[in-house]
PDB file of N, CA and C in Angstrom:
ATOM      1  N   UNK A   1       0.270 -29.215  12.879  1.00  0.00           N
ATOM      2  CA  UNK A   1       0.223 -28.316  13.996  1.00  0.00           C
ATOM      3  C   UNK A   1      -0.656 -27.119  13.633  1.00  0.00           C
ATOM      4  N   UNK A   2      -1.520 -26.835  14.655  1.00  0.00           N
ATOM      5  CA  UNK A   2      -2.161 -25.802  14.766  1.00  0.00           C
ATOM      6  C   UNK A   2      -1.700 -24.478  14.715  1.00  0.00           C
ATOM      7  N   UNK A   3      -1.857 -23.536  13.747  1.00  0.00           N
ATOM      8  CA  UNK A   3      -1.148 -21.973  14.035  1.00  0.00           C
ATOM      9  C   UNK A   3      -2.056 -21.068  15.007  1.00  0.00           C
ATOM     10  N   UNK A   4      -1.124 -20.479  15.749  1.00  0.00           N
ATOM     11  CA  UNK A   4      -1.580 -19.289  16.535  1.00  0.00           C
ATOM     12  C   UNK A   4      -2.679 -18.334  16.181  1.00  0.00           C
ATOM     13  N   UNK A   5      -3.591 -17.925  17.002  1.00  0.00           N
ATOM     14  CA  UNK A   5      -4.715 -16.755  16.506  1.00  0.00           C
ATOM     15  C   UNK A   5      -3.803 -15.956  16.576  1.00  0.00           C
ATOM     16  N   UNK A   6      -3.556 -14.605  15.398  1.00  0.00           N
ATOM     17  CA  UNK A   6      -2.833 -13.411  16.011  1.00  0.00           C
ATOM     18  C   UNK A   6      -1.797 -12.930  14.609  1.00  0.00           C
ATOM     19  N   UNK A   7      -1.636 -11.851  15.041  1.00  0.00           N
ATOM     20  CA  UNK A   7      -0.317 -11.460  13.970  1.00  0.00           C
ATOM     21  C   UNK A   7       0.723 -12.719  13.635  1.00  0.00           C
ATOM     22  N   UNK A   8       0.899 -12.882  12.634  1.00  0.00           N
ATOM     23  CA  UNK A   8       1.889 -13.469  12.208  1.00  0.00           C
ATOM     24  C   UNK A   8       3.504 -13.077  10.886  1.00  0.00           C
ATOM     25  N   UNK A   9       4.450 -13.148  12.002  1.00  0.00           N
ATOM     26  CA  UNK A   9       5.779 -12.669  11.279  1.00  0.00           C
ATOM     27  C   UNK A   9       5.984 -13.088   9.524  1.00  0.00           C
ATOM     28  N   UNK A  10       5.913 -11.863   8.919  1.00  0.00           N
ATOM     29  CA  UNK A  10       6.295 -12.442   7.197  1.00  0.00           C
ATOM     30  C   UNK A  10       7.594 -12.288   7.100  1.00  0.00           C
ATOM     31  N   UNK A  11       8.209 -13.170   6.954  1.00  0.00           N
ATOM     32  CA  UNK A  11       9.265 -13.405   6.308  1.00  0.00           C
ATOM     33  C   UNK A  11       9.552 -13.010   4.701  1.00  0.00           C
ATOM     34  N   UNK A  12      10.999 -13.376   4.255  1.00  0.00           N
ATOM     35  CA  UNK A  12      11.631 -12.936   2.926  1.00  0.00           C
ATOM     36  C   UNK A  12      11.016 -14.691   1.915  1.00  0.00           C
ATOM     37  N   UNK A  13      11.366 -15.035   2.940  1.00  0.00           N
ATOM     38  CA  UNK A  13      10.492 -16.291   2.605  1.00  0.00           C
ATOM     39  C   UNK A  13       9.289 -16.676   1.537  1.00  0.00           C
ATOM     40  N   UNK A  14       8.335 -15.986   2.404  1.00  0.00           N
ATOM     41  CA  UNK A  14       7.141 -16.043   2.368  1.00  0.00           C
ATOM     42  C   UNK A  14       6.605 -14.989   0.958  1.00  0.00           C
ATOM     43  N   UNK A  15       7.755 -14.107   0.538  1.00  0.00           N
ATOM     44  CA  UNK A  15       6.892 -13.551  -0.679  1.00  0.00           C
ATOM     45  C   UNK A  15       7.902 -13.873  -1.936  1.00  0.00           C
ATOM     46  N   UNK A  16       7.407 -13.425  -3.061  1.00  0.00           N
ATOM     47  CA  UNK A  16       7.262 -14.129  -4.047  1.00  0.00           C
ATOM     48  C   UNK A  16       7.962 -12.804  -5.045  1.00  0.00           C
ATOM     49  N   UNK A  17       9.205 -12.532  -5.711  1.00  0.00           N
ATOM     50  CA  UNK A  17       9.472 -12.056  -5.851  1.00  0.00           C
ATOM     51  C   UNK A  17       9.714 -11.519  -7.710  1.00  0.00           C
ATOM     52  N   UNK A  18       9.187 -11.011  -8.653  1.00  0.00           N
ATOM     53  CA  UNK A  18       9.479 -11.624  -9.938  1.00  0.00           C
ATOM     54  C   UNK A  18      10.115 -10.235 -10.433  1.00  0.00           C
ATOM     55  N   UNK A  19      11.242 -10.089 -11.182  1.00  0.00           N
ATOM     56  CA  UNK A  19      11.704  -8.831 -12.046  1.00  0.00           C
ATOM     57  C   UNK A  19      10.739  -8.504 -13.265  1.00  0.00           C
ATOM     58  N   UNK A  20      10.291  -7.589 -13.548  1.00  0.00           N
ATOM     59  CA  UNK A  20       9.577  -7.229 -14.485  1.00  0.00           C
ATOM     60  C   UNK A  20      10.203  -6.038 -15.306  1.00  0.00           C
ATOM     61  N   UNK A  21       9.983  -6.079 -16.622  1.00  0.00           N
ATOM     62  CA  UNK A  21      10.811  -5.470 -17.474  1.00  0.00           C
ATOM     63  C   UNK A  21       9.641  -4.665 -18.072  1.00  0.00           C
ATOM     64  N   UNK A  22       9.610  -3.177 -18.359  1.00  0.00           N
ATOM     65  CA  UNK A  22       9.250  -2.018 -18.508  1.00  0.00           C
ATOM     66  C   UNK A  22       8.708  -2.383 -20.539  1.00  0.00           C
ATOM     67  N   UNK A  23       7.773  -2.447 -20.825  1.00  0.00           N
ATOM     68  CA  UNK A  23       7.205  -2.984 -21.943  1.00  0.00           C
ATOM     69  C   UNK A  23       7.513  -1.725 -22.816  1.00  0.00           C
ATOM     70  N   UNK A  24       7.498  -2.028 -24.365  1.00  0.00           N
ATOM     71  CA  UNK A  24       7.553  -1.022 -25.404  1.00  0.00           C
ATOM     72  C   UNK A  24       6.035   0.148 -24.892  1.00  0.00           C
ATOM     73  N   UNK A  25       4.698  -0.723 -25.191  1.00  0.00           N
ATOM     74  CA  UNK A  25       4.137   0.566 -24.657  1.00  0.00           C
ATOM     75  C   UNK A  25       4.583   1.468 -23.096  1.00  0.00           C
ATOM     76  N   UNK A  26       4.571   0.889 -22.120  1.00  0.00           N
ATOM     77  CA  UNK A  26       4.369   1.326 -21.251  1.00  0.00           C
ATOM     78  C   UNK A  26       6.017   2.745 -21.306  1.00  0.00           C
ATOM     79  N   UNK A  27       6.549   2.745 -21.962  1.00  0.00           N
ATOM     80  CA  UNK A  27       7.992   3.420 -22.178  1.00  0.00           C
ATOM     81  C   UNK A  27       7.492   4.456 -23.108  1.00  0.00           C
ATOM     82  N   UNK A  28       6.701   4.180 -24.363  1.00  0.00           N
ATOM     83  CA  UNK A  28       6.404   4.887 -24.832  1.00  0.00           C
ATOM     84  C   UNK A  28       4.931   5.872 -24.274  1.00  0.00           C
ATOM     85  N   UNK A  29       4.125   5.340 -23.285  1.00  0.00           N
ATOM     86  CA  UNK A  29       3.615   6.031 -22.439  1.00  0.00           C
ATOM     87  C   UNK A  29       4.092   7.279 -21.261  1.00  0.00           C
ATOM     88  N   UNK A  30       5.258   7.099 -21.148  1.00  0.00           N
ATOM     89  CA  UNK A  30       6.306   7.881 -20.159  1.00  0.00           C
ATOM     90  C   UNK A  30       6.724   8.852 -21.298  1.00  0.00           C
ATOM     91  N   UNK A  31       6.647   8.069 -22.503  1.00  0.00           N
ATOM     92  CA  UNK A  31       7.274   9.400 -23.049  1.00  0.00           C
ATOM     93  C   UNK A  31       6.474  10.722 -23.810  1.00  0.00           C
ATOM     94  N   UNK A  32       5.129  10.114 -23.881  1.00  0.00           N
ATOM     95  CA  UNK A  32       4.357  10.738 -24.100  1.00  0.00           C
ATOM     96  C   UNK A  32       2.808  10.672 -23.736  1.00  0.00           C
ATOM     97  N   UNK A  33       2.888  11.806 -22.166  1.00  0.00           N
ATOM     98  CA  UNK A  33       1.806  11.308 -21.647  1.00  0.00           C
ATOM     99  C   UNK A  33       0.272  11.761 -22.172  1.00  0.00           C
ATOM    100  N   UNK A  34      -0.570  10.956 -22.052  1.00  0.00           N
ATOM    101  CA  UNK A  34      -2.220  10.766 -22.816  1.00  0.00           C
ATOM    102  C   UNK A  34      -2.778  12.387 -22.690  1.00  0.00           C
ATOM    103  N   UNK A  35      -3.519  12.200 -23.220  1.00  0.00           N
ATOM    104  CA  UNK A  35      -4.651  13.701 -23.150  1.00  0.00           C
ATOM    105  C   UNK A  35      -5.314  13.349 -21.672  1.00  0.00           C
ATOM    106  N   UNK A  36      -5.526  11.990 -21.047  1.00  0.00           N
ATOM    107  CA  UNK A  36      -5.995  11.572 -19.865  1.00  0.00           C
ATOM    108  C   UNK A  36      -5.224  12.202 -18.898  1.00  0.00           C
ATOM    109  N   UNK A  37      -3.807  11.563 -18.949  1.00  0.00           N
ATOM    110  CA  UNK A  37      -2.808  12.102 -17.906  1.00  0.00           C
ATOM    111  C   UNK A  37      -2.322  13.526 -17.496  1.00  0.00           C
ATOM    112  N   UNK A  38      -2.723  14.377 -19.184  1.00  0.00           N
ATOM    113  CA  UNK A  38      -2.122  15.660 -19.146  1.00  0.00           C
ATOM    114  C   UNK A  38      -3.543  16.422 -18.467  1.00  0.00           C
ATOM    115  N   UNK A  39      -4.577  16.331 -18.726  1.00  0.00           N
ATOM    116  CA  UNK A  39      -5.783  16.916 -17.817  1.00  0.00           C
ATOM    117  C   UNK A  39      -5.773  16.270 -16.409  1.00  0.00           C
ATOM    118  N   UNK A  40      -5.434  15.069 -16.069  1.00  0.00           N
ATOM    119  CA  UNK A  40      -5.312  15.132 -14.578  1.00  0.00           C
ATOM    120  C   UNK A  40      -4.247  15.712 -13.823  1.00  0.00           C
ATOM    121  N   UNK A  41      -3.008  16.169 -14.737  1.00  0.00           N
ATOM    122  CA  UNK A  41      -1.996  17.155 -14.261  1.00  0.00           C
ATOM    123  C   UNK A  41      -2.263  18.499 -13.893  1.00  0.00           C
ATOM    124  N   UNK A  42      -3.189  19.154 -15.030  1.00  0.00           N
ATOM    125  CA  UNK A  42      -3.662  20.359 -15.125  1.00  0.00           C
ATOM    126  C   UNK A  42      -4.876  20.540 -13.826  1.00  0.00           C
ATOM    127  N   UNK A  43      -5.292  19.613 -13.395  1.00  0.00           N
ATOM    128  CA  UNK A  43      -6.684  19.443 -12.365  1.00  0.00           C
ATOM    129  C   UNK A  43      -6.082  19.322 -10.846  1.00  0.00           C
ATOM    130  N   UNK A  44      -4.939  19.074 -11.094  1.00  0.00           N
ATOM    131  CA  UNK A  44      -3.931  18.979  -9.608  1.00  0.00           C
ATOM    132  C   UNK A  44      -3.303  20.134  -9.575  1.00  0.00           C
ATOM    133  N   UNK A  45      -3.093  20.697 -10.445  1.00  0.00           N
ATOM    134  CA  UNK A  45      -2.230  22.113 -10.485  1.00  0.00           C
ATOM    135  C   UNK A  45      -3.178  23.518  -9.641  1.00  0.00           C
ATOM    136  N   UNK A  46      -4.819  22.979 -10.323  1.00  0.00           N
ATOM    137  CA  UNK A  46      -5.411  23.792 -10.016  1.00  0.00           C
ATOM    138  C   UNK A  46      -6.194  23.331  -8.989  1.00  0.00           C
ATOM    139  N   UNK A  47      -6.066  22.400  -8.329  1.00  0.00           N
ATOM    140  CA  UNK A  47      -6.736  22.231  -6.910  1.00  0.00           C
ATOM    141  C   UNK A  47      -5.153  22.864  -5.756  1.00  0.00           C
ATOM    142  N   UNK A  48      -4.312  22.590  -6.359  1.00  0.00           N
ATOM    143  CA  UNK A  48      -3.293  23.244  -5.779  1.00  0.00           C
ATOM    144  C   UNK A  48      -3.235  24.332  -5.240  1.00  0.00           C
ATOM    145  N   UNK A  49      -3.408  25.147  -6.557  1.00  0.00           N
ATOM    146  CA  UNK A  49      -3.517  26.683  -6.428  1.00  0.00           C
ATOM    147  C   UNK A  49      -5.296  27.374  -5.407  1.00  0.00           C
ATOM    148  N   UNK A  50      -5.804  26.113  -5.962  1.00  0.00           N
ATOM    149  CA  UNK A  50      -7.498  26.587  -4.989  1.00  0.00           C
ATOM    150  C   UNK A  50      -7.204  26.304  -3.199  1.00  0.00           C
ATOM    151  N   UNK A  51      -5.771  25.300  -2.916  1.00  0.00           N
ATOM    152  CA  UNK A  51      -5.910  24.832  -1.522  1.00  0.00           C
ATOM    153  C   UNK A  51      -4.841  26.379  -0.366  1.00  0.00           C
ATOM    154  N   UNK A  52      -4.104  26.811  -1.956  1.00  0.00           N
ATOM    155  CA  UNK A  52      -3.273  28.179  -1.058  1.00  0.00           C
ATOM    156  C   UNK A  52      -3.840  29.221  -0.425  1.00  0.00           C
ATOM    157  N   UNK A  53      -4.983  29.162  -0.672  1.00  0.00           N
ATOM    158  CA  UNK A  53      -5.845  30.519   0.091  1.00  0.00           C
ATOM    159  C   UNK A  53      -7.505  29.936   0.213  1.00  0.00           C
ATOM    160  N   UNK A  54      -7.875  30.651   1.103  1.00  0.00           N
ATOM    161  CA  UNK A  54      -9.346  30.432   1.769  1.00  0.00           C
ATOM    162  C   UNK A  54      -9.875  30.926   0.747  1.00  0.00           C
ATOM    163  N   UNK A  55     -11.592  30.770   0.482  1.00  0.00           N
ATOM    164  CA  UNK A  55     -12.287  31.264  -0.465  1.00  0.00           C
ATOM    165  C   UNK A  55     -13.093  32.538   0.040  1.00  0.00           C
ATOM    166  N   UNK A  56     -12.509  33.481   0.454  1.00  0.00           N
ATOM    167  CA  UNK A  56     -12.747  34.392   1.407  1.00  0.00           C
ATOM    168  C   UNK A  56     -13.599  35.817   0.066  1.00  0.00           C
ATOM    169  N   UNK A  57     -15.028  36.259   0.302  1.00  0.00           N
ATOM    170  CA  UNK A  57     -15.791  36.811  -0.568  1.00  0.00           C
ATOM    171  C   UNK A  57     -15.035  38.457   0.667  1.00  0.00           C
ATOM    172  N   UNK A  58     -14.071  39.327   0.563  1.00  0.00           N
ATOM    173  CA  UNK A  58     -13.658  40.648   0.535  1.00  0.00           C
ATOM    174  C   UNK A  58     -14.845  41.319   1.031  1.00  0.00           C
ATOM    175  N   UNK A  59     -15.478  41.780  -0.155  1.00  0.00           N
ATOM    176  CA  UNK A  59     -16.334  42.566   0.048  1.00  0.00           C
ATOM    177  C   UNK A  59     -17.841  42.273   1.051  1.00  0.00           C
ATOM    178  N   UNK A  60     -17.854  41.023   1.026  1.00  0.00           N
ATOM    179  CA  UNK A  60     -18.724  40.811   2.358  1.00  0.00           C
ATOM    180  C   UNK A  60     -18.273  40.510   3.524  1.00  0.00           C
ATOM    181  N   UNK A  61     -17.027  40.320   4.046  1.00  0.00           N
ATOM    182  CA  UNK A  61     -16.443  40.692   5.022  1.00  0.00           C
ATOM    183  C   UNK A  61     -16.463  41.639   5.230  1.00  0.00           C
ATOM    184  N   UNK A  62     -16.018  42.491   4.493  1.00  0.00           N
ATOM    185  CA  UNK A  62     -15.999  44.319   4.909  1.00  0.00           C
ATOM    186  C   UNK A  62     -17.420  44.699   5.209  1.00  0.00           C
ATOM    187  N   UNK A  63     -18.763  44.282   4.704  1.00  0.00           N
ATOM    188  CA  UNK A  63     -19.728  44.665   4.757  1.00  0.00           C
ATOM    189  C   UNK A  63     -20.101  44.459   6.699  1.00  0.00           C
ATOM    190  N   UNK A  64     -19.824  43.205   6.674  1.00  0.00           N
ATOM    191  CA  UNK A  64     -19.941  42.201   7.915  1.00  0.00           C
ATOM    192  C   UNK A  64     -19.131  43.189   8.988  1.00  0.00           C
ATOM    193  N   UNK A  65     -17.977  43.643   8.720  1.00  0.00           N
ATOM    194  CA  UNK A  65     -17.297  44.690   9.653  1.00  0.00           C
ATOM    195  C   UNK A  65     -17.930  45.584  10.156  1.00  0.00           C
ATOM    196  N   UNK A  66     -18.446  46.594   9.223  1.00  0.00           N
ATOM    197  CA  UNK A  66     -19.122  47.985   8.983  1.00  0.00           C
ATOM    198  C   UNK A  66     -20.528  47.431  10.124  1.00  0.00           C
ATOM    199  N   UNK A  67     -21.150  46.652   9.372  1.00  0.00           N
ATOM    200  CA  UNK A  67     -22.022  46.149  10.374  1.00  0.00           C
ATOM    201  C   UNK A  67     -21.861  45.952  11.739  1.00  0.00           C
ATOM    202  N   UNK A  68     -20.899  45.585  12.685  1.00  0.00           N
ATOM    203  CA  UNK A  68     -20.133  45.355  13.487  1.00  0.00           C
ATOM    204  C   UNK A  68     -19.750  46.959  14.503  1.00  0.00           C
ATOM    205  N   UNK A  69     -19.160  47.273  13.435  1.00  0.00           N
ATOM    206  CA  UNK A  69     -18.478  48.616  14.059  1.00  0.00           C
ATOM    207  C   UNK A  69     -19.817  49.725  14.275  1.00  0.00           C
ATOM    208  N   UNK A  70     -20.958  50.062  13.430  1.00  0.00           N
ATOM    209  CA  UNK A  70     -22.001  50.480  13.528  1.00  0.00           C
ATOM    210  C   UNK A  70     -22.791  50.444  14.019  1.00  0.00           C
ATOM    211  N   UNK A  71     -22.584  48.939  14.853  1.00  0.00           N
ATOM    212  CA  UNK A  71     -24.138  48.336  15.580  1.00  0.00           C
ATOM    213  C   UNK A  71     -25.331  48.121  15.049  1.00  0.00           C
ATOM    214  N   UNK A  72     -25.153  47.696  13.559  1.00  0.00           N
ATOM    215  CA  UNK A  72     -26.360  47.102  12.906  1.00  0.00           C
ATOM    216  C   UNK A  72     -26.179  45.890  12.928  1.00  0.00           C
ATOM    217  N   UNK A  73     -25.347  44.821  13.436  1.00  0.00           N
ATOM    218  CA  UNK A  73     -25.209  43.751  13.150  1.00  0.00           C
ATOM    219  C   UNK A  73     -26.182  42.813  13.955  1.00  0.00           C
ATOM    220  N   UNK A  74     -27.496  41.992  13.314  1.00  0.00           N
ATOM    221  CA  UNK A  74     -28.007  41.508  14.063  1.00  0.00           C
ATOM    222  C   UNK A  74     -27.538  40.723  15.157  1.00  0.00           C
ATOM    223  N   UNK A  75     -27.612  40.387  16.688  1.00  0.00           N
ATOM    224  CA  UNK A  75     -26.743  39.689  17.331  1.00  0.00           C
ATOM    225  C   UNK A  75     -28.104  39.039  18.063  1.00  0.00           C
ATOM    226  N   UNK A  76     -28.028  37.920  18.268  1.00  0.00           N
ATOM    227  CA  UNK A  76     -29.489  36.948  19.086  1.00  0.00           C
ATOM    228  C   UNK A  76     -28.984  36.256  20.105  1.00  0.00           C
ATOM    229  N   UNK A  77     -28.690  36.548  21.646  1.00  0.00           N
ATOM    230  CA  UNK A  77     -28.196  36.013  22.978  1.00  0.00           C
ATOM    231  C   UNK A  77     -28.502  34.206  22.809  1.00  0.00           C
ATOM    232  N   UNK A  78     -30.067  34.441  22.161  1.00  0.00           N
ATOM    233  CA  UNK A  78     -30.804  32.740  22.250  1.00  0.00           C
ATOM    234  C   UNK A  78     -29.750  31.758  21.207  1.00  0.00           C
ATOM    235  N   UNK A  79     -29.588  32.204  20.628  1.00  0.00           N
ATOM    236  CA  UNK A  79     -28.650  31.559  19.637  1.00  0.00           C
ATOM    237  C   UNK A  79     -27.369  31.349  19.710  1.00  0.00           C
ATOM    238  N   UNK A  80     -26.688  32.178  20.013  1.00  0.00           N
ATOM    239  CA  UNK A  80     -25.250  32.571  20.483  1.00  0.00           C
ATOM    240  C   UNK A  80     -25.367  31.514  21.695  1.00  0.00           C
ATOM    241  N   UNK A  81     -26.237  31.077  22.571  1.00  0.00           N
ATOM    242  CA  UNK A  81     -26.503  30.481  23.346  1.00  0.00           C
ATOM    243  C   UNK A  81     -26.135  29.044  23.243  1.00  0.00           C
ATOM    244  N   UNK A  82     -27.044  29.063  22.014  1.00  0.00           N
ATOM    245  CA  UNK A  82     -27.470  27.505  21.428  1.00  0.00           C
ATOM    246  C   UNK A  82     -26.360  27.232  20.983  1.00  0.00           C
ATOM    247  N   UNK A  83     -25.908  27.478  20.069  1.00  0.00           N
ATOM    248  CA  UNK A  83     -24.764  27.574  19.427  1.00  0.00           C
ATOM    249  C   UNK A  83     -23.345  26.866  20.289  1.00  0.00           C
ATOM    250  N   UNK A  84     -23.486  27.759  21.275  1.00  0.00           N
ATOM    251  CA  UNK A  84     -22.175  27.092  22.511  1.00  0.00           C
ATOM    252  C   UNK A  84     -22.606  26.026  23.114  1.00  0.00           C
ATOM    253  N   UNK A  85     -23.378  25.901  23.459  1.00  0.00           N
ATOM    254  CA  UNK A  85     -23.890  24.461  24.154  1.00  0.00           C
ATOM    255  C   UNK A  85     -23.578  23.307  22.592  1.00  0.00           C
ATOM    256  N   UNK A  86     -24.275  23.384  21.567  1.00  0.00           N
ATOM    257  CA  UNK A  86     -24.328  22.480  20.546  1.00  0.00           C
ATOM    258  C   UNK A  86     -22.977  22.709  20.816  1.00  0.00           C
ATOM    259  N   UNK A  87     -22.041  23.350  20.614  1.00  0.00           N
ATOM    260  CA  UNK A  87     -20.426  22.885  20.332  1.00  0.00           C
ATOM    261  C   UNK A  87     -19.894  22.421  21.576  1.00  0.00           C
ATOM    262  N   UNK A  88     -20.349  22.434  22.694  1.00  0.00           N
ATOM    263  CA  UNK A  88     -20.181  21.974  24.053  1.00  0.00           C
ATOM    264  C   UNK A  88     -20.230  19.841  24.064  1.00  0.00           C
ATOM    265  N   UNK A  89     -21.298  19.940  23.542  1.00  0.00           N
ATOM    266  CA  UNK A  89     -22.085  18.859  23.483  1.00  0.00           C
ATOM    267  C   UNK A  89     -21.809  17.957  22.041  1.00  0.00           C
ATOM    268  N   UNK A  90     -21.378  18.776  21.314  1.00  0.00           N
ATOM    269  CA  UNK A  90     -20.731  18.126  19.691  1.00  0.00           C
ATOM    270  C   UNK A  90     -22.255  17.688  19.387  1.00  0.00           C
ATOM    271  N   UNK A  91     -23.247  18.611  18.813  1.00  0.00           N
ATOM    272  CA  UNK A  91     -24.685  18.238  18.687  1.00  0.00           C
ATOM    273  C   UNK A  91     -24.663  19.608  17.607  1.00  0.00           C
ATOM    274  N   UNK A  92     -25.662  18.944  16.651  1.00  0.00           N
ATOM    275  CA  UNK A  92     -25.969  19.990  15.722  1.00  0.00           C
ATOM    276  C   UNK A  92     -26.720  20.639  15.459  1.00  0.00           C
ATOM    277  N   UNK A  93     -27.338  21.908  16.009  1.00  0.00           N
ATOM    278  CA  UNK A  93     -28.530  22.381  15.867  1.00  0.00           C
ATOM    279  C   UNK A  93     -29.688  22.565  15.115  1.00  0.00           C
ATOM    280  N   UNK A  94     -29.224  22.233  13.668  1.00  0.00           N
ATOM    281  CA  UNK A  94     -29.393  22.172  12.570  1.00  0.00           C
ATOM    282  C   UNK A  94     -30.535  20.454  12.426  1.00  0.00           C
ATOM    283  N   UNK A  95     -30.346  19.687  13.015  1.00  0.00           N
ATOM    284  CA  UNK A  95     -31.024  18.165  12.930  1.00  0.00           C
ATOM    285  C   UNK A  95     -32.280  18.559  13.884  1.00  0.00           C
TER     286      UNK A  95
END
């Protein structure tokens, strides 16, 4: 008999089940993890700590303010323009 095109139900059946027993190395790996494992701990710790805050440069924000509040801040209508349409349109001005 021909089987159906399409999803087909897996059963308990159908897989293959084996107990596996935890080897001398692999125990003694848990117990003392590699110079490999301990630098990819240390590299997660610190992408961690890099994902809690924006990479925000202070002092050129404040500059960017002053500029702002002063009316030196260059401002270009044509662009500001472009700009909304490209995000209108999901188009990148930049290509």
């Amino acid at each position: 008999m021909v089987e159906p095109i399409g999803a087909k139900a897996v059963t308990t059946q159908d897989r293959l089940v084996v107990p596996v027993a935890a080897s001398a190395q692999t125990a003694k790996a848990a117990a003392h993890p590699s110079e490999a494992a301990a630098k990819q701990l240390e590299l997660s710790a610190l992408a961690f700590d890099f994902g809690k805050q924006a990479p925000v440069e202070s002092k050129r924000v404040e500059q960017v303010r002053q500029a702002v509040r002063d009316g030196s801040y260059p401002l270009f209508p044509e662009t500001i323009a472009d700009r909304m349409l490209a995000l209108k349109l999901y188009w990148s001005p930049k290509k």
